[in-house]
C-alpha atoms as a PDB file:
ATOM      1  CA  UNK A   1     -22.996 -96.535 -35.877  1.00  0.00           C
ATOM      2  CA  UNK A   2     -21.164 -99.790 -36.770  1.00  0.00           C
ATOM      3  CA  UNK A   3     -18.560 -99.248 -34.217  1.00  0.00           C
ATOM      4  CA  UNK A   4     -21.279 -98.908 -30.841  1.00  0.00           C
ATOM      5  CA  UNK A   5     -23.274-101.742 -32.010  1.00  0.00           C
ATOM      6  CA  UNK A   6     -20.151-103.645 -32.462  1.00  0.00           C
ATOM      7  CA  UNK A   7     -18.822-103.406 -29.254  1.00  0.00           C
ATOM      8  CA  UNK A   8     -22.419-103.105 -27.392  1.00  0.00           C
ATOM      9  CA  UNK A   9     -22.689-107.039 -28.670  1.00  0.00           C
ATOM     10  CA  UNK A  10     -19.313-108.137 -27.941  1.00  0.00           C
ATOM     11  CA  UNK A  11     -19.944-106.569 -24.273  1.00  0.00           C
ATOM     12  CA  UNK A  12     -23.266-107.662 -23.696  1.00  0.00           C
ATOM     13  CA  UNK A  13     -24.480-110.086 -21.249  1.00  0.00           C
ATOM     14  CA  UNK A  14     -26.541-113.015 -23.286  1.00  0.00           C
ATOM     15  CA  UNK A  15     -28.983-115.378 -21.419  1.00  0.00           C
ATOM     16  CA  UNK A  16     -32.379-116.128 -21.901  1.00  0.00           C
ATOM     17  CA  UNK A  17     -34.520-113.488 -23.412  1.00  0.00           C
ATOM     18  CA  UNK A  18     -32.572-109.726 -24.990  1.00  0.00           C
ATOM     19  CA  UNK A  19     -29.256-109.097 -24.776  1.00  0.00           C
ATOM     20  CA  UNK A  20     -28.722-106.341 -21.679  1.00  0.00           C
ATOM     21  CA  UNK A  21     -25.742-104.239 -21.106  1.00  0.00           C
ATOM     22  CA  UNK A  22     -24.926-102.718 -17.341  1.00  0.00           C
ATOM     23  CA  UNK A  23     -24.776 -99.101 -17.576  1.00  0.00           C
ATOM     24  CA  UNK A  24     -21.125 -99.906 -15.517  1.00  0.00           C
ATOM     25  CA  UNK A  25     -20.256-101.053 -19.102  1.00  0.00           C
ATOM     26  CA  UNK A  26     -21.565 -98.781 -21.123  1.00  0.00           C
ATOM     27  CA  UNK A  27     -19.311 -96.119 -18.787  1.00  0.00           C
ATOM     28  CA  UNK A  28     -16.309 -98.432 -20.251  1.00  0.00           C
ATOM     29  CA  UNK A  29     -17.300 -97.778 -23.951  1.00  0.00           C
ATOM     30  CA  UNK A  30     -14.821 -95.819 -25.571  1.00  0.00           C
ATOM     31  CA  UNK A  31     -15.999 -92.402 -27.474  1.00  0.00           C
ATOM     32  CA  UNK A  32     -13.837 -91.489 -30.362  1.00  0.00           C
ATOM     33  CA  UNK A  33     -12.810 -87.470 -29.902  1.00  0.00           C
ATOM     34  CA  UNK A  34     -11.897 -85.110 -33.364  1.00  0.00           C
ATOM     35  CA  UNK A  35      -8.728 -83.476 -32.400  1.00  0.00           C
ATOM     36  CA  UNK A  36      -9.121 -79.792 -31.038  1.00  0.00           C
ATOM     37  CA  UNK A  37      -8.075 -78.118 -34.421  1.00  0.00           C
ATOM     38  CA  UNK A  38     -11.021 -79.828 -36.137  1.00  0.00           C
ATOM     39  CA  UNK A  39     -13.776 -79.268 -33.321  1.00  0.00           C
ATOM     40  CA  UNK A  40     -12.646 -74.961 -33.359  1.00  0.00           C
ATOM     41  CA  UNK A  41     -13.512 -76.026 -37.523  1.00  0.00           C
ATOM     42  CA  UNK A  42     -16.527 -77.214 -37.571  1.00  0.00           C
ATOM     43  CA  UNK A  43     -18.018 -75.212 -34.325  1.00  0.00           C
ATOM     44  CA  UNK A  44     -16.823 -72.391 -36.531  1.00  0.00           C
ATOM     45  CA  UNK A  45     -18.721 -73.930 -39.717  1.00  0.00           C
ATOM     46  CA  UNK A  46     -21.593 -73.934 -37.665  1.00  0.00           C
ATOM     47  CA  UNK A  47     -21.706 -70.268 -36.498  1.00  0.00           C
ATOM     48  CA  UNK A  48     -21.454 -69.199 -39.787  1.00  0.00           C
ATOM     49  CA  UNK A  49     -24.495 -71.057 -40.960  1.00  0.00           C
ATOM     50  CA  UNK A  50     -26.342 -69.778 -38.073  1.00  0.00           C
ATOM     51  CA  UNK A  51     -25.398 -66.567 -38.266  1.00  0.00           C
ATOM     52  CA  UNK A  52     -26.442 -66.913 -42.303  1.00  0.00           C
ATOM     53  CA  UNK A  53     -29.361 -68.246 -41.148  1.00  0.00           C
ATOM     54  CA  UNK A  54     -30.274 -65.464 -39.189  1.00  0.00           C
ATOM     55  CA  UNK A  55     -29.416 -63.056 -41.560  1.00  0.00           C
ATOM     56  CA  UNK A  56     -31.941 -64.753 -43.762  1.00  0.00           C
ATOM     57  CA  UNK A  57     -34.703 -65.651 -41.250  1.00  0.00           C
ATOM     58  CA  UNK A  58     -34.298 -61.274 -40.370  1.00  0.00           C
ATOM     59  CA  UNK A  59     -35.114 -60.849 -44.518  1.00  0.00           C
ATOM     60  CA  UNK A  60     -37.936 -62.901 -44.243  1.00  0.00           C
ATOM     61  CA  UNK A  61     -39.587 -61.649 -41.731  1.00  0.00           C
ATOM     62  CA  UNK A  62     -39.517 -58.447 -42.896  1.00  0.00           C
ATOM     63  CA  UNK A  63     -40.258 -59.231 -46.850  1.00  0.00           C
ATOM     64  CA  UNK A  64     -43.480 -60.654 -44.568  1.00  0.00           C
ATOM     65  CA  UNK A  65     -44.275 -57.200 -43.227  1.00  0.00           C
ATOM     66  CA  UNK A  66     -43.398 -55.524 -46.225  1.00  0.00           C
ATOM     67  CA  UNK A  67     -46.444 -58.069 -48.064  1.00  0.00           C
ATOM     68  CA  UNK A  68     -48.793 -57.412 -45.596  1.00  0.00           C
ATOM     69  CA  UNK A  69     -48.572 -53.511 -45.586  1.00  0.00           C
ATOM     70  CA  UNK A  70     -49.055 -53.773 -49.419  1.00  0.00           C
ATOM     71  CA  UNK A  71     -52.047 -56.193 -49.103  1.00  0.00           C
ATOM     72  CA  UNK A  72     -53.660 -54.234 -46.537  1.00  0.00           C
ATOM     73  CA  UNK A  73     -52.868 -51.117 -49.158  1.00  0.00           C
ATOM     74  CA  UNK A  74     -54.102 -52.696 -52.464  1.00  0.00           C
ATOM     75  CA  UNK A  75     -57.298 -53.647 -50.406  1.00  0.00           C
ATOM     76  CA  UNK A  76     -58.009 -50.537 -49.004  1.00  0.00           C
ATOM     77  CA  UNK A  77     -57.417 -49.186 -52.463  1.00  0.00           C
ATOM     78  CA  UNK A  78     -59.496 -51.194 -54.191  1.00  0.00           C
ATOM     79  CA  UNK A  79     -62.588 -50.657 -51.865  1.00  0.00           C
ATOM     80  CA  UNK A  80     -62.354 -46.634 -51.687  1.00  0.00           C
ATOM     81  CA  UNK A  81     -62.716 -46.569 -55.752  1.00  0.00           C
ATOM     82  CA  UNK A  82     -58.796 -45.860 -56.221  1.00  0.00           C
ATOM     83  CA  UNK A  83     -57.523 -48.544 -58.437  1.00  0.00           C
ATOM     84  CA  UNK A  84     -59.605 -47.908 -61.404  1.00  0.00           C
ATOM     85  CA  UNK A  85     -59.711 -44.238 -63.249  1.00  0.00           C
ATOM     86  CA  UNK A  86     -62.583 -42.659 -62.639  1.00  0.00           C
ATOM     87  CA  UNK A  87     -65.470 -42.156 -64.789  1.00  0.00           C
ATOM     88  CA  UNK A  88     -65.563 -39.742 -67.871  1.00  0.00           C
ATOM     89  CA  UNK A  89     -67.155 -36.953 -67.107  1.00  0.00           C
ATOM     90  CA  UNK A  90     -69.567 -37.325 -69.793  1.00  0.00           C
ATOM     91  CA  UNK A  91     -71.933 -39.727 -68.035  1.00  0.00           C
ATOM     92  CA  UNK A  92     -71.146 -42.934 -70.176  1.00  0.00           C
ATOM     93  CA  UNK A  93     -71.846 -46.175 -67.729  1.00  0.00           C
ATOM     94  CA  UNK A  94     -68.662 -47.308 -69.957  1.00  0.00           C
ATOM     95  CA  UNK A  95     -65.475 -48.506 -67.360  1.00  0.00           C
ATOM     96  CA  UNK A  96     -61.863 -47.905 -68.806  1.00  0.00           C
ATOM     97  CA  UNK A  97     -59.719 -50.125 -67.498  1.00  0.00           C
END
């Protein structure tokens, strides 16, 4: 963000060649902190999208299962002769669909 960059430059050492900052430095750079109240917030923000995302990722999975039972059914359907009636019984080679 603006504000690291900012004081990385101001506290690096410049000579010939890149800019370098000690990592002694780096220890000095000061992190800004939310207060407590807003951290329990947004930690609690966050386990509610998780947990909704679970919730949804659970649906999912089985809508998944749920396709691939009715594939495998439709197939097997379709390949023993039971999707379509069956013939009429007078012998016409005619299909009624």
């Amino acid at each position: 963000n603006g504000f690291g960059r900012t004081w990385c430059h101001r506290n690096a050492t410049h000579s010939v060649g890149p800019a370098s900052i000690s990592l002694a430095k780096i220890r000095l750079m000061p992190v800004p902190v939310a207060p407590v109240d807003e951290q329990d917030y947004l930690v609690a923000v966050v386990q509610a999208h998780t947990a909704a995302l679970s919730t949804a990722r659970t649906a999912a999975e089985r809508a998944l299962e749920v396709a691939g039972r009715l594939r495998r059914n439709l197939l097997d359907r379709a390949f023993t002769g039971h999707l379509s009636p069956p013939l009429p019984p007078s012998g016409q080679q005619e299909f009624v669909l």
